[in-house]
PDB file of N, CA and C in Angstrom:
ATOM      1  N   UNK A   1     121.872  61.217 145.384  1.00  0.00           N
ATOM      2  CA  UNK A   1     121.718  61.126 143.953  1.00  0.00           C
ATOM      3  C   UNK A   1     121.251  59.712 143.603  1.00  0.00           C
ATOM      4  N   UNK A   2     120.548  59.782 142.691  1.00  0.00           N
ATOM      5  CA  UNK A   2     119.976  58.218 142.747  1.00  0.00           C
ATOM      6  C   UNK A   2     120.478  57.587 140.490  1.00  0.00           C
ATOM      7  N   UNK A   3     120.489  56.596 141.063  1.00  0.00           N
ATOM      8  CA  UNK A   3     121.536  55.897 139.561  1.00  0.00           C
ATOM      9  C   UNK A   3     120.186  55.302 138.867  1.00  0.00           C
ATOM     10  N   UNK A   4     120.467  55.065 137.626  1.00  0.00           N
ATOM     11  CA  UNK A   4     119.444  54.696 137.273  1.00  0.00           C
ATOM     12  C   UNK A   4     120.275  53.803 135.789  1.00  0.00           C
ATOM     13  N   UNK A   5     119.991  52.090 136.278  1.00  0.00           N
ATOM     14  CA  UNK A   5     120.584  50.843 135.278  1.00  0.00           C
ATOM     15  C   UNK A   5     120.426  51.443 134.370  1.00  0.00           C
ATOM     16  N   UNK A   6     121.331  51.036 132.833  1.00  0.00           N
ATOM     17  CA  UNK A   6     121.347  50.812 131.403  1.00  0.00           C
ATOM     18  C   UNK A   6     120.155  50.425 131.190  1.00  0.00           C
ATOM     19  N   UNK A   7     119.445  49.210 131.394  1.00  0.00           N
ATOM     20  CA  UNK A   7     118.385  48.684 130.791  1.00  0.00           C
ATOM     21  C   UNK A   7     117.073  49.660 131.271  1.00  0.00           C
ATOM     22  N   UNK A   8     117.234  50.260 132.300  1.00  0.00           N
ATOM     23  CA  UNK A   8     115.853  51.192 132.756  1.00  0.00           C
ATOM     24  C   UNK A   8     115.961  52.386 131.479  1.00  0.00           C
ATOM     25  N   UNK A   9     117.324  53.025 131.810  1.00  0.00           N
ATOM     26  CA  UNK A   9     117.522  54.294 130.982  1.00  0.00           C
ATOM     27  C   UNK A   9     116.967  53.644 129.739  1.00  0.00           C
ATOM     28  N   UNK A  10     117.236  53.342 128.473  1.00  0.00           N
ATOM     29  CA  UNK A  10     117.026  52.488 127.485  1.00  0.00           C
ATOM     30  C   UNK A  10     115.833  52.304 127.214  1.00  0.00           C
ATOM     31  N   UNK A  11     114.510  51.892 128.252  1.00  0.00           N
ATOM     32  CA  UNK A  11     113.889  51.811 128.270  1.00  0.00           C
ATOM     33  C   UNK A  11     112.573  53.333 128.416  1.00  0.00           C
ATOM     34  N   UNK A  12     113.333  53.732 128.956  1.00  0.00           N
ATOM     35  CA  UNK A  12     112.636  55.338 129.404  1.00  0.00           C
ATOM     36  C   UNK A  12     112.797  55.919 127.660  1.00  0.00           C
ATOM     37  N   UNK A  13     114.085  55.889 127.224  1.00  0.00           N
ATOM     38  CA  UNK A  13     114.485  56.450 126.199  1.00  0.00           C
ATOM     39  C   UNK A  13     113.773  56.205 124.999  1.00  0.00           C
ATOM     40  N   UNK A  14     113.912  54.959 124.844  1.00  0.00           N
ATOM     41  CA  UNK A  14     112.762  54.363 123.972  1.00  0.00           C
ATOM     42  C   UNK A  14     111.302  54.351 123.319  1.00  0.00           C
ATOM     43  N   UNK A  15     110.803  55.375 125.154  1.00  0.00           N
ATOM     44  CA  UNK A  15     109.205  55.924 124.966  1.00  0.00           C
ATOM     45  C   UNK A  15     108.840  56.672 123.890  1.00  0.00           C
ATOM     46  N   UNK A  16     110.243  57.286 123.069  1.00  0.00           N
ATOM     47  CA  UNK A  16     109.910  58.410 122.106  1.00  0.00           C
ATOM     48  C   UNK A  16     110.425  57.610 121.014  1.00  0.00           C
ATOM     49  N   UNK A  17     109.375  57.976 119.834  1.00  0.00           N
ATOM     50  CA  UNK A  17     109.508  57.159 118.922  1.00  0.00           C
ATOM     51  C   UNK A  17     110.663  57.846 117.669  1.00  0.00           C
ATOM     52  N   UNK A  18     110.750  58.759 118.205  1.00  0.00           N
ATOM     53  CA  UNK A  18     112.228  59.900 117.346  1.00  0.00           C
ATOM     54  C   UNK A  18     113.577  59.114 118.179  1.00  0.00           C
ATOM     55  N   UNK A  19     113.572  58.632 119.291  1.00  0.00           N
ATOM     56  CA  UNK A  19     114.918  57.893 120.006  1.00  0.00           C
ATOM     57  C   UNK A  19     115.264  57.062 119.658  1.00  0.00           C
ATOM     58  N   UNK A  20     113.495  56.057 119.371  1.00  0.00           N
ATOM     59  CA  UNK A  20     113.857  54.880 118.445  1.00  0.00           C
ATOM     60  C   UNK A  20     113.970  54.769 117.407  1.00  0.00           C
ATOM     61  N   UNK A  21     113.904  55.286 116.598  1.00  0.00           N
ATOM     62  CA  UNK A  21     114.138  55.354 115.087  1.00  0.00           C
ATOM     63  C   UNK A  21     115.558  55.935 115.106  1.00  0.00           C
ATOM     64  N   UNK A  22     116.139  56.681 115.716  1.00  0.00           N
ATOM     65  CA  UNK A  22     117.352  57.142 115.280  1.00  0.00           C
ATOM     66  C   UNK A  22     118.492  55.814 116.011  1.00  0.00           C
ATOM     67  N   UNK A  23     117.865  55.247 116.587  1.00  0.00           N
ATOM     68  CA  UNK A  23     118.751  54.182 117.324  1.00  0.00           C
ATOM     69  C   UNK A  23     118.879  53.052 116.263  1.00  0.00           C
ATOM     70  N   UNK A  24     117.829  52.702 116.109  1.00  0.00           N
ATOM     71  CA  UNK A  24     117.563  51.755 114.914  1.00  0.00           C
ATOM     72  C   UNK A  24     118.761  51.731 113.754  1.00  0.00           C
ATOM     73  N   UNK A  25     118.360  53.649 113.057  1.00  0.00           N
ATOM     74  CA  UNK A  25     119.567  53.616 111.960  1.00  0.00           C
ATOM     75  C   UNK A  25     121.236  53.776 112.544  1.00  0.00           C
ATOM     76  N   UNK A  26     121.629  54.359 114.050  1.00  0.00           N
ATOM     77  CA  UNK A  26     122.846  53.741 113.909  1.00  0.00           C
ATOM     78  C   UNK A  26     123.439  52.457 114.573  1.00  0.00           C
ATOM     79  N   UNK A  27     122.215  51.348 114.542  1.00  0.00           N
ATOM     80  CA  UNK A  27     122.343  50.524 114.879  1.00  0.00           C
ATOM     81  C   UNK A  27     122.650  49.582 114.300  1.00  0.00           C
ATOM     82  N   UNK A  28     122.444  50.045 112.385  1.00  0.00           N
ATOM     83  CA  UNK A  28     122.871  49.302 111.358  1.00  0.00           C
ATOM     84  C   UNK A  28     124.485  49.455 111.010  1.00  0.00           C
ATOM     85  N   UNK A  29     124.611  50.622 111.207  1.00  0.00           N
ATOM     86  CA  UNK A  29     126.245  51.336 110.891  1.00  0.00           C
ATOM     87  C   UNK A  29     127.123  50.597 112.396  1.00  0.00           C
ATOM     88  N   UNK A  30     126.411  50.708 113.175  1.00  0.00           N
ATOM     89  CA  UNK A  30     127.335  49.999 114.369  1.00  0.00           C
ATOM     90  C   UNK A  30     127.673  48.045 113.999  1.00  0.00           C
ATOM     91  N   UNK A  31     126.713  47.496 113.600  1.00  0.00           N
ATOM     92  CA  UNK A  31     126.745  45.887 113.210  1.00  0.00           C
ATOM     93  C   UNK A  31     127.904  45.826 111.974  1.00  0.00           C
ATOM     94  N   UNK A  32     127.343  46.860 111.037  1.00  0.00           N
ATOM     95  CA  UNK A  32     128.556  46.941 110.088  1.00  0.00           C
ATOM     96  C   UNK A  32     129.961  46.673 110.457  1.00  0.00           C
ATOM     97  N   UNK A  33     130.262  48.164 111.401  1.00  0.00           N
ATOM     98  CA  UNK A  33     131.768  48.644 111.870  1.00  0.00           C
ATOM     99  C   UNK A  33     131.755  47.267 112.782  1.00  0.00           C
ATOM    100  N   UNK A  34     131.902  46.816 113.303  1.00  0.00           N
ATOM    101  CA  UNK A  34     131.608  45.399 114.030  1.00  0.00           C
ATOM    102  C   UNK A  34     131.833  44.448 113.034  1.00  0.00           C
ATOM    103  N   UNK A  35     131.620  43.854 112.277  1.00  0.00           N
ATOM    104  CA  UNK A  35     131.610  43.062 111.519  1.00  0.00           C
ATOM    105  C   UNK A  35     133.516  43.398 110.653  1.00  0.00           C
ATOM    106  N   UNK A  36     133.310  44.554 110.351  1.00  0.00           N
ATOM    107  CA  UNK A  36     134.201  44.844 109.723  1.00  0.00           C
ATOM    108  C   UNK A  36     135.538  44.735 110.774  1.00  0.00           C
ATOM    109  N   UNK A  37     135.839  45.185 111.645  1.00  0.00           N
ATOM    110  CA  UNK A  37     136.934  44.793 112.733  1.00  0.00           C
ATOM    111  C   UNK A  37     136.849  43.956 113.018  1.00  0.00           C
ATOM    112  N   UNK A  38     135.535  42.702 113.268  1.00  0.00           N
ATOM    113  CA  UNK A  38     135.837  41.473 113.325  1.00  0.00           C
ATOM    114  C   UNK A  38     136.046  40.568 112.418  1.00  0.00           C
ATOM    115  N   UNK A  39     136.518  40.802 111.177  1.00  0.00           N
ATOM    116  CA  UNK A  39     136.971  39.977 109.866  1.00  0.00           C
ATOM    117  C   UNK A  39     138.713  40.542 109.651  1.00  0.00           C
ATOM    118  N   UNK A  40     138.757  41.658 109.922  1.00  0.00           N
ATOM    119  CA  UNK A  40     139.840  42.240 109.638  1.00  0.00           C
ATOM    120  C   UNK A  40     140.916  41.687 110.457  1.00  0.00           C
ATOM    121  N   UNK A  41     140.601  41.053 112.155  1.00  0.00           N
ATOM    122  CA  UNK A  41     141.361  41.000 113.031  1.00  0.00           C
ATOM    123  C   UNK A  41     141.291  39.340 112.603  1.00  0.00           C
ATOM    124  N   UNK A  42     139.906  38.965 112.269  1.00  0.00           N
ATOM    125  CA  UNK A  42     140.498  37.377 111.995  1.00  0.00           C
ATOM    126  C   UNK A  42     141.202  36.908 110.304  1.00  0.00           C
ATOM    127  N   UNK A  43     141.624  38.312 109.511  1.00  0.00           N
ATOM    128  CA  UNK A  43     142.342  37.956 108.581  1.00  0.00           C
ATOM    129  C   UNK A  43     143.640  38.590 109.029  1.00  0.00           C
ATOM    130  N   UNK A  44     143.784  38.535 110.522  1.00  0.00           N
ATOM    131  CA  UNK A  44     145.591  39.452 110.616  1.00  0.00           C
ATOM    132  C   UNK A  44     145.535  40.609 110.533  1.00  0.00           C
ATOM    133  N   UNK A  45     144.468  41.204 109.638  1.00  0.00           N
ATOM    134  CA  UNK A  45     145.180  42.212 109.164  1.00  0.00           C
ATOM    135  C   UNK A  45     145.134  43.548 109.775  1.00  0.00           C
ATOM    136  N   UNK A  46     146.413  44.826 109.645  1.00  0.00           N
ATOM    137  CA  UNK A  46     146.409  45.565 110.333  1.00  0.00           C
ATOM    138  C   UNK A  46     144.924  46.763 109.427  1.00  0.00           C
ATOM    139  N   UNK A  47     144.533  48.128 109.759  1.00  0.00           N
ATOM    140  CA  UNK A  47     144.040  48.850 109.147  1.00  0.00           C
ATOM    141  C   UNK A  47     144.652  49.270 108.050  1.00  0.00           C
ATOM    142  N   UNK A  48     146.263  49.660 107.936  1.00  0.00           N
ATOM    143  CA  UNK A  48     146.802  49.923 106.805  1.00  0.00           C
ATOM    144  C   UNK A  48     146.874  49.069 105.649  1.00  0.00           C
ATOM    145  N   UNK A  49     146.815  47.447 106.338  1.00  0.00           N
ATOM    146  CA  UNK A  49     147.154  46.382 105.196  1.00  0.00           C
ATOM    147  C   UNK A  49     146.041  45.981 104.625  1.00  0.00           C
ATOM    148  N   UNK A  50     144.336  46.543 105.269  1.00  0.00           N
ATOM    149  CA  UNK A  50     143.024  46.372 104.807  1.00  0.00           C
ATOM    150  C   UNK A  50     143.312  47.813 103.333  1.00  0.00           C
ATOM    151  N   UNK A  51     143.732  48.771 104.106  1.00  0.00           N
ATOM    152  CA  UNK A  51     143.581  49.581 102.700  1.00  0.00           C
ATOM    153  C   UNK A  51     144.413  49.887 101.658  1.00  0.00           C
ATOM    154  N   UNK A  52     145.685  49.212 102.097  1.00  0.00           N
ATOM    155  CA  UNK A  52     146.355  48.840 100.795  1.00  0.00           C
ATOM    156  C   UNK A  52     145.308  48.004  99.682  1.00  0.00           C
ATOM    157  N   UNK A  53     144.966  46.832 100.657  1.00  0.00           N
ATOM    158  CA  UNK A  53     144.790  45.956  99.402  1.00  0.00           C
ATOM    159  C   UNK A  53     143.155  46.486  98.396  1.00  0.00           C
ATOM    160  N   UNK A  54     142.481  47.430  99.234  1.00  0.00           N
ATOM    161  CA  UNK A  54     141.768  48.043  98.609  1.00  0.00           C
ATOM    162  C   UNK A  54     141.942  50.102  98.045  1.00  0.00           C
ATOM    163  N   UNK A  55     143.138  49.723  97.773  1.00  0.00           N
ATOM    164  CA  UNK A  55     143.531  51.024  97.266  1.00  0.00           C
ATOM    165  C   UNK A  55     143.467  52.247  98.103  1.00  0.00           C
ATOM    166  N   UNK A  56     143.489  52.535  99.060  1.00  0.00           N
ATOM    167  CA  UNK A  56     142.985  53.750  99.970  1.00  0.00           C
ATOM    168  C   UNK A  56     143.677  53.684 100.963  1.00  0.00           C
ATOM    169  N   UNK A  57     143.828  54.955 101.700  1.00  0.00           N
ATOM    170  CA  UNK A  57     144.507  55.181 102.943  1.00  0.00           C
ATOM    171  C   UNK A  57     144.110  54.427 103.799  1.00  0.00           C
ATOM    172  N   UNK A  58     145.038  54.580 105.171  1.00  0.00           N
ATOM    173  CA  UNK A  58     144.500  53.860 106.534  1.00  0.00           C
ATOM    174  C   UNK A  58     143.298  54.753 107.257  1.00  0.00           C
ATOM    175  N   UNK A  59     143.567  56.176 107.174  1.00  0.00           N
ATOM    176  CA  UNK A  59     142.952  57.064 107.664  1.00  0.00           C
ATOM    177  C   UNK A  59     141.520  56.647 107.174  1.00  0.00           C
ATOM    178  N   UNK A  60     140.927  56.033 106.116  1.00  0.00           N
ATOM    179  CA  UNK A  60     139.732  55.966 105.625  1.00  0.00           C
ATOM    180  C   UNK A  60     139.182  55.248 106.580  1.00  0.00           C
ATOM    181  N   UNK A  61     140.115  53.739 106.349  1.00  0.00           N
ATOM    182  CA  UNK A  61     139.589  52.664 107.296  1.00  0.00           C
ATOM    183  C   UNK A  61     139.588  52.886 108.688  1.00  0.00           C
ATOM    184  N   UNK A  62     140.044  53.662 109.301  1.00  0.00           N
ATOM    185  CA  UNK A  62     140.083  53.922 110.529  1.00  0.00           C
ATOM    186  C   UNK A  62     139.053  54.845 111.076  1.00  0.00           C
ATOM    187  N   UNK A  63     138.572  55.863 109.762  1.00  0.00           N
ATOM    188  CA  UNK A  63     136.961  56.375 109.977  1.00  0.00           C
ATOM    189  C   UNK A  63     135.897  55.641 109.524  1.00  0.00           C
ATOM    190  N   UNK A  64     135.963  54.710 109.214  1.00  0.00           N
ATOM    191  CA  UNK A  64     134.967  53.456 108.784  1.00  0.00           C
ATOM    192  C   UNK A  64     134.933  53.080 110.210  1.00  0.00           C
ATOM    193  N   UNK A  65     135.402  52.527 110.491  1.00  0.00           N
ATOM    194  CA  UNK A  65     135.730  52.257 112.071  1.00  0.00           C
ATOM    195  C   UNK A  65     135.353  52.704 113.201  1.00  0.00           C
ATOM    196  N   UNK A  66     135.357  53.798 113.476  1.00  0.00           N
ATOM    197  CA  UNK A  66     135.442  54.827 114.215  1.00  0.00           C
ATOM    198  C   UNK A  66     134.821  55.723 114.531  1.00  0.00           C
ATOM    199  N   UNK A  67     134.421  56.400 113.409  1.00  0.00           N
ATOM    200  CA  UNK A  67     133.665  57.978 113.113  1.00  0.00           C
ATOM    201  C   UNK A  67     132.056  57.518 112.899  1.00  0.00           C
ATOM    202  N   UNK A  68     131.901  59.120 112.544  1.00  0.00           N
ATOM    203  CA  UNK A  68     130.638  58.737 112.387  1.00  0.00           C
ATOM    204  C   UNK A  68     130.347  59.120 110.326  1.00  0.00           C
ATOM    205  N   UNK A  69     130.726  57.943 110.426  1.00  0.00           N
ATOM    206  CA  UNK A  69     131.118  58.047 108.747  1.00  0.00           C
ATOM    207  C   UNK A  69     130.004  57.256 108.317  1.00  0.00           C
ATOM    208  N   UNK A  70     129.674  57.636 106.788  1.00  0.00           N
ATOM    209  CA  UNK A  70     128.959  56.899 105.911  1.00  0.00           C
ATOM    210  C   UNK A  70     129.186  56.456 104.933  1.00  0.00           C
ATOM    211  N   UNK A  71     129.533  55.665 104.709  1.00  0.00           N
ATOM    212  CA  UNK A  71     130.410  55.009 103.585  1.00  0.00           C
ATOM    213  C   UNK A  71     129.616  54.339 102.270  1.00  0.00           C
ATOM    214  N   UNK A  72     130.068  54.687 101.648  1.00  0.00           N
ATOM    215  CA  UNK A  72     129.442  54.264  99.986  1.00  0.00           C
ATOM    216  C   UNK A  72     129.229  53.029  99.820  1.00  0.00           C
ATOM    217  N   UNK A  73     127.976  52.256  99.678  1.00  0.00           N
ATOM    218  CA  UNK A  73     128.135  51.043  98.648  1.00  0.00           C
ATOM    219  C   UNK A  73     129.102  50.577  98.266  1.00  0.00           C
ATOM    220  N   UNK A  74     129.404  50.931  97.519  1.00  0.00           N
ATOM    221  CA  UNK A  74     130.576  50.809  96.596  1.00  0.00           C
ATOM    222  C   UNK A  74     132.009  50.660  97.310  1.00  0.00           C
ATOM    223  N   UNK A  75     132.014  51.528  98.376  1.00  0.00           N
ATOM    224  CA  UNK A  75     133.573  51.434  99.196  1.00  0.00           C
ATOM    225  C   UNK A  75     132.861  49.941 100.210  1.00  0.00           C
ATOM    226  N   UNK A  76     131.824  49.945 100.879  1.00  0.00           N
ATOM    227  CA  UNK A  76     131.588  48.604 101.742  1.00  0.00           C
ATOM    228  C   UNK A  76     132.080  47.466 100.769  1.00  0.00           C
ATOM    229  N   UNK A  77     131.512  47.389  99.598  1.00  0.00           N
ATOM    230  CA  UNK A  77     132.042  46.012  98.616  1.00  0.00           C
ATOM    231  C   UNK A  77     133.126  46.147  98.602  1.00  0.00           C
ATOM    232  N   UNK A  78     133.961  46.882  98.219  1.00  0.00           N
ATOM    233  CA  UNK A  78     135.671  47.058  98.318  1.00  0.00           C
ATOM    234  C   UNK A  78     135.784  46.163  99.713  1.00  0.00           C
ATOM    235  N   UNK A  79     135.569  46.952 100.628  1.00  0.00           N
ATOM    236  CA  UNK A  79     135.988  46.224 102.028  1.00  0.00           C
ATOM    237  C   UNK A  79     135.694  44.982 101.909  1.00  0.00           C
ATOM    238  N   UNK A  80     134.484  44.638 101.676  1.00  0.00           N
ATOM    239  CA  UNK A  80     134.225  43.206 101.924  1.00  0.00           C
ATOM    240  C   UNK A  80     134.704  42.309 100.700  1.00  0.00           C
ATOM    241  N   UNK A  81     135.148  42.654  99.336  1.00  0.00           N
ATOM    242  CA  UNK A  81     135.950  41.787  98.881  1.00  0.00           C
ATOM    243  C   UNK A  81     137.482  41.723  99.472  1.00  0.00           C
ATOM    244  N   UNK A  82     137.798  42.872 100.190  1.00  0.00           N
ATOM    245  CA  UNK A  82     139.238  42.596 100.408  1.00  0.00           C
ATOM    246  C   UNK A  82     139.343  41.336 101.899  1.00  0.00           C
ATOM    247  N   UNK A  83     137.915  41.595 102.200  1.00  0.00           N
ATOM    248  CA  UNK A  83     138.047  40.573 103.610  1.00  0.00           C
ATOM    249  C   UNK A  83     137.997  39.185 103.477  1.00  0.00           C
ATOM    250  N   UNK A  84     137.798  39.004 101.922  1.00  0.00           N
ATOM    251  CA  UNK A  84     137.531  37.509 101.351  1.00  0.00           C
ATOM    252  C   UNK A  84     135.771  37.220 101.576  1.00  0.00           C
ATOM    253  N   UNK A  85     135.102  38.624 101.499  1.00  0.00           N
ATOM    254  CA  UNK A  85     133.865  38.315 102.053  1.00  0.00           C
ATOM    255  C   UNK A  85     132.813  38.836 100.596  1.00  0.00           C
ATOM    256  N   UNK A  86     131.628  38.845 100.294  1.00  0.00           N
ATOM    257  CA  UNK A  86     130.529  39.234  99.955  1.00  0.00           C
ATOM    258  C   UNK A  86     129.479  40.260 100.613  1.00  0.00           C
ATOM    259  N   UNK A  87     129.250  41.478 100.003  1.00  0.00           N
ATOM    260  CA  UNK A  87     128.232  42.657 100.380  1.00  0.00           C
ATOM    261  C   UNK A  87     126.915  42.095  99.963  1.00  0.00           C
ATOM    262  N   UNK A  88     126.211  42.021 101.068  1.00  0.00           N
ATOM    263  CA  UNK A  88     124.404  41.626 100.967  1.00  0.00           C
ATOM    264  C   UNK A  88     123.943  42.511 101.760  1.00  0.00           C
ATOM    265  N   UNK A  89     122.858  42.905 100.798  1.00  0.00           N
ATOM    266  CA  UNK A  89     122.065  43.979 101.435  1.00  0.00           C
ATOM    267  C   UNK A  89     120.246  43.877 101.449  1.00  0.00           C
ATOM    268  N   UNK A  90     119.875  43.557 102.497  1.00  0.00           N
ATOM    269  CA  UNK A  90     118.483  42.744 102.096  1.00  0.00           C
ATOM    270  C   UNK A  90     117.589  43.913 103.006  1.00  0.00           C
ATOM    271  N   UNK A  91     116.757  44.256 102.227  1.00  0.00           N
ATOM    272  CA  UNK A  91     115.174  44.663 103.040  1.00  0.00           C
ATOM    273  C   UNK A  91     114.556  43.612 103.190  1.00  0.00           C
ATOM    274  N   UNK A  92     114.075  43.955 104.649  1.00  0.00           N
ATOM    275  CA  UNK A  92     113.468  42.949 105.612  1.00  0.00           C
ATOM    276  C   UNK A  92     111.789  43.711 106.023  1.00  0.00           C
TER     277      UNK A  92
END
């Protein structure tokens, strides 16, 4: 059986321009969820104590997180004021 590296596969995958485009968009939702566990863990805080302070269950934040969720405008600014942070959203 023969293996074939991450960076080859990736690259093979890539040839189709439907692989790359769909990579692209959850590549934005992945930087997000990333961002968001890495503010959360450097404010302490647990998932439940992120959605207290923005009104909502843990279960939310934990599919923000996690799932393959899409989350509102409107709920990202929640998050990011509760992280002591600012929502920017720029076309590039």
């Amino acid at each position: 059986m023969k293996f074939i590296d991450h960076k080859d596969l990736k690259n093979q995958l890539f040839e189709s321009e439907e692989v790359k485009e769909e990579y692209e968009k959850l590549n934005v939702m992945y930087e997000i969820k990333k961002q968001i566990i890495r503010y959360r863990i450097e404010n302490n805080l647990t998932q439940k104590e992120l959605a207290d302070r923005i009104g909502t269950k843990q279960s939310a934040i934990s599919r923000l997180e996690n799932d393959d969720y899409n989350p509102s405008v409107e709920f990202l600014d929640k998050v990011a004021h509760a992280l002591g942070k600012k929502l920017e959203i720029r076309f590039n």
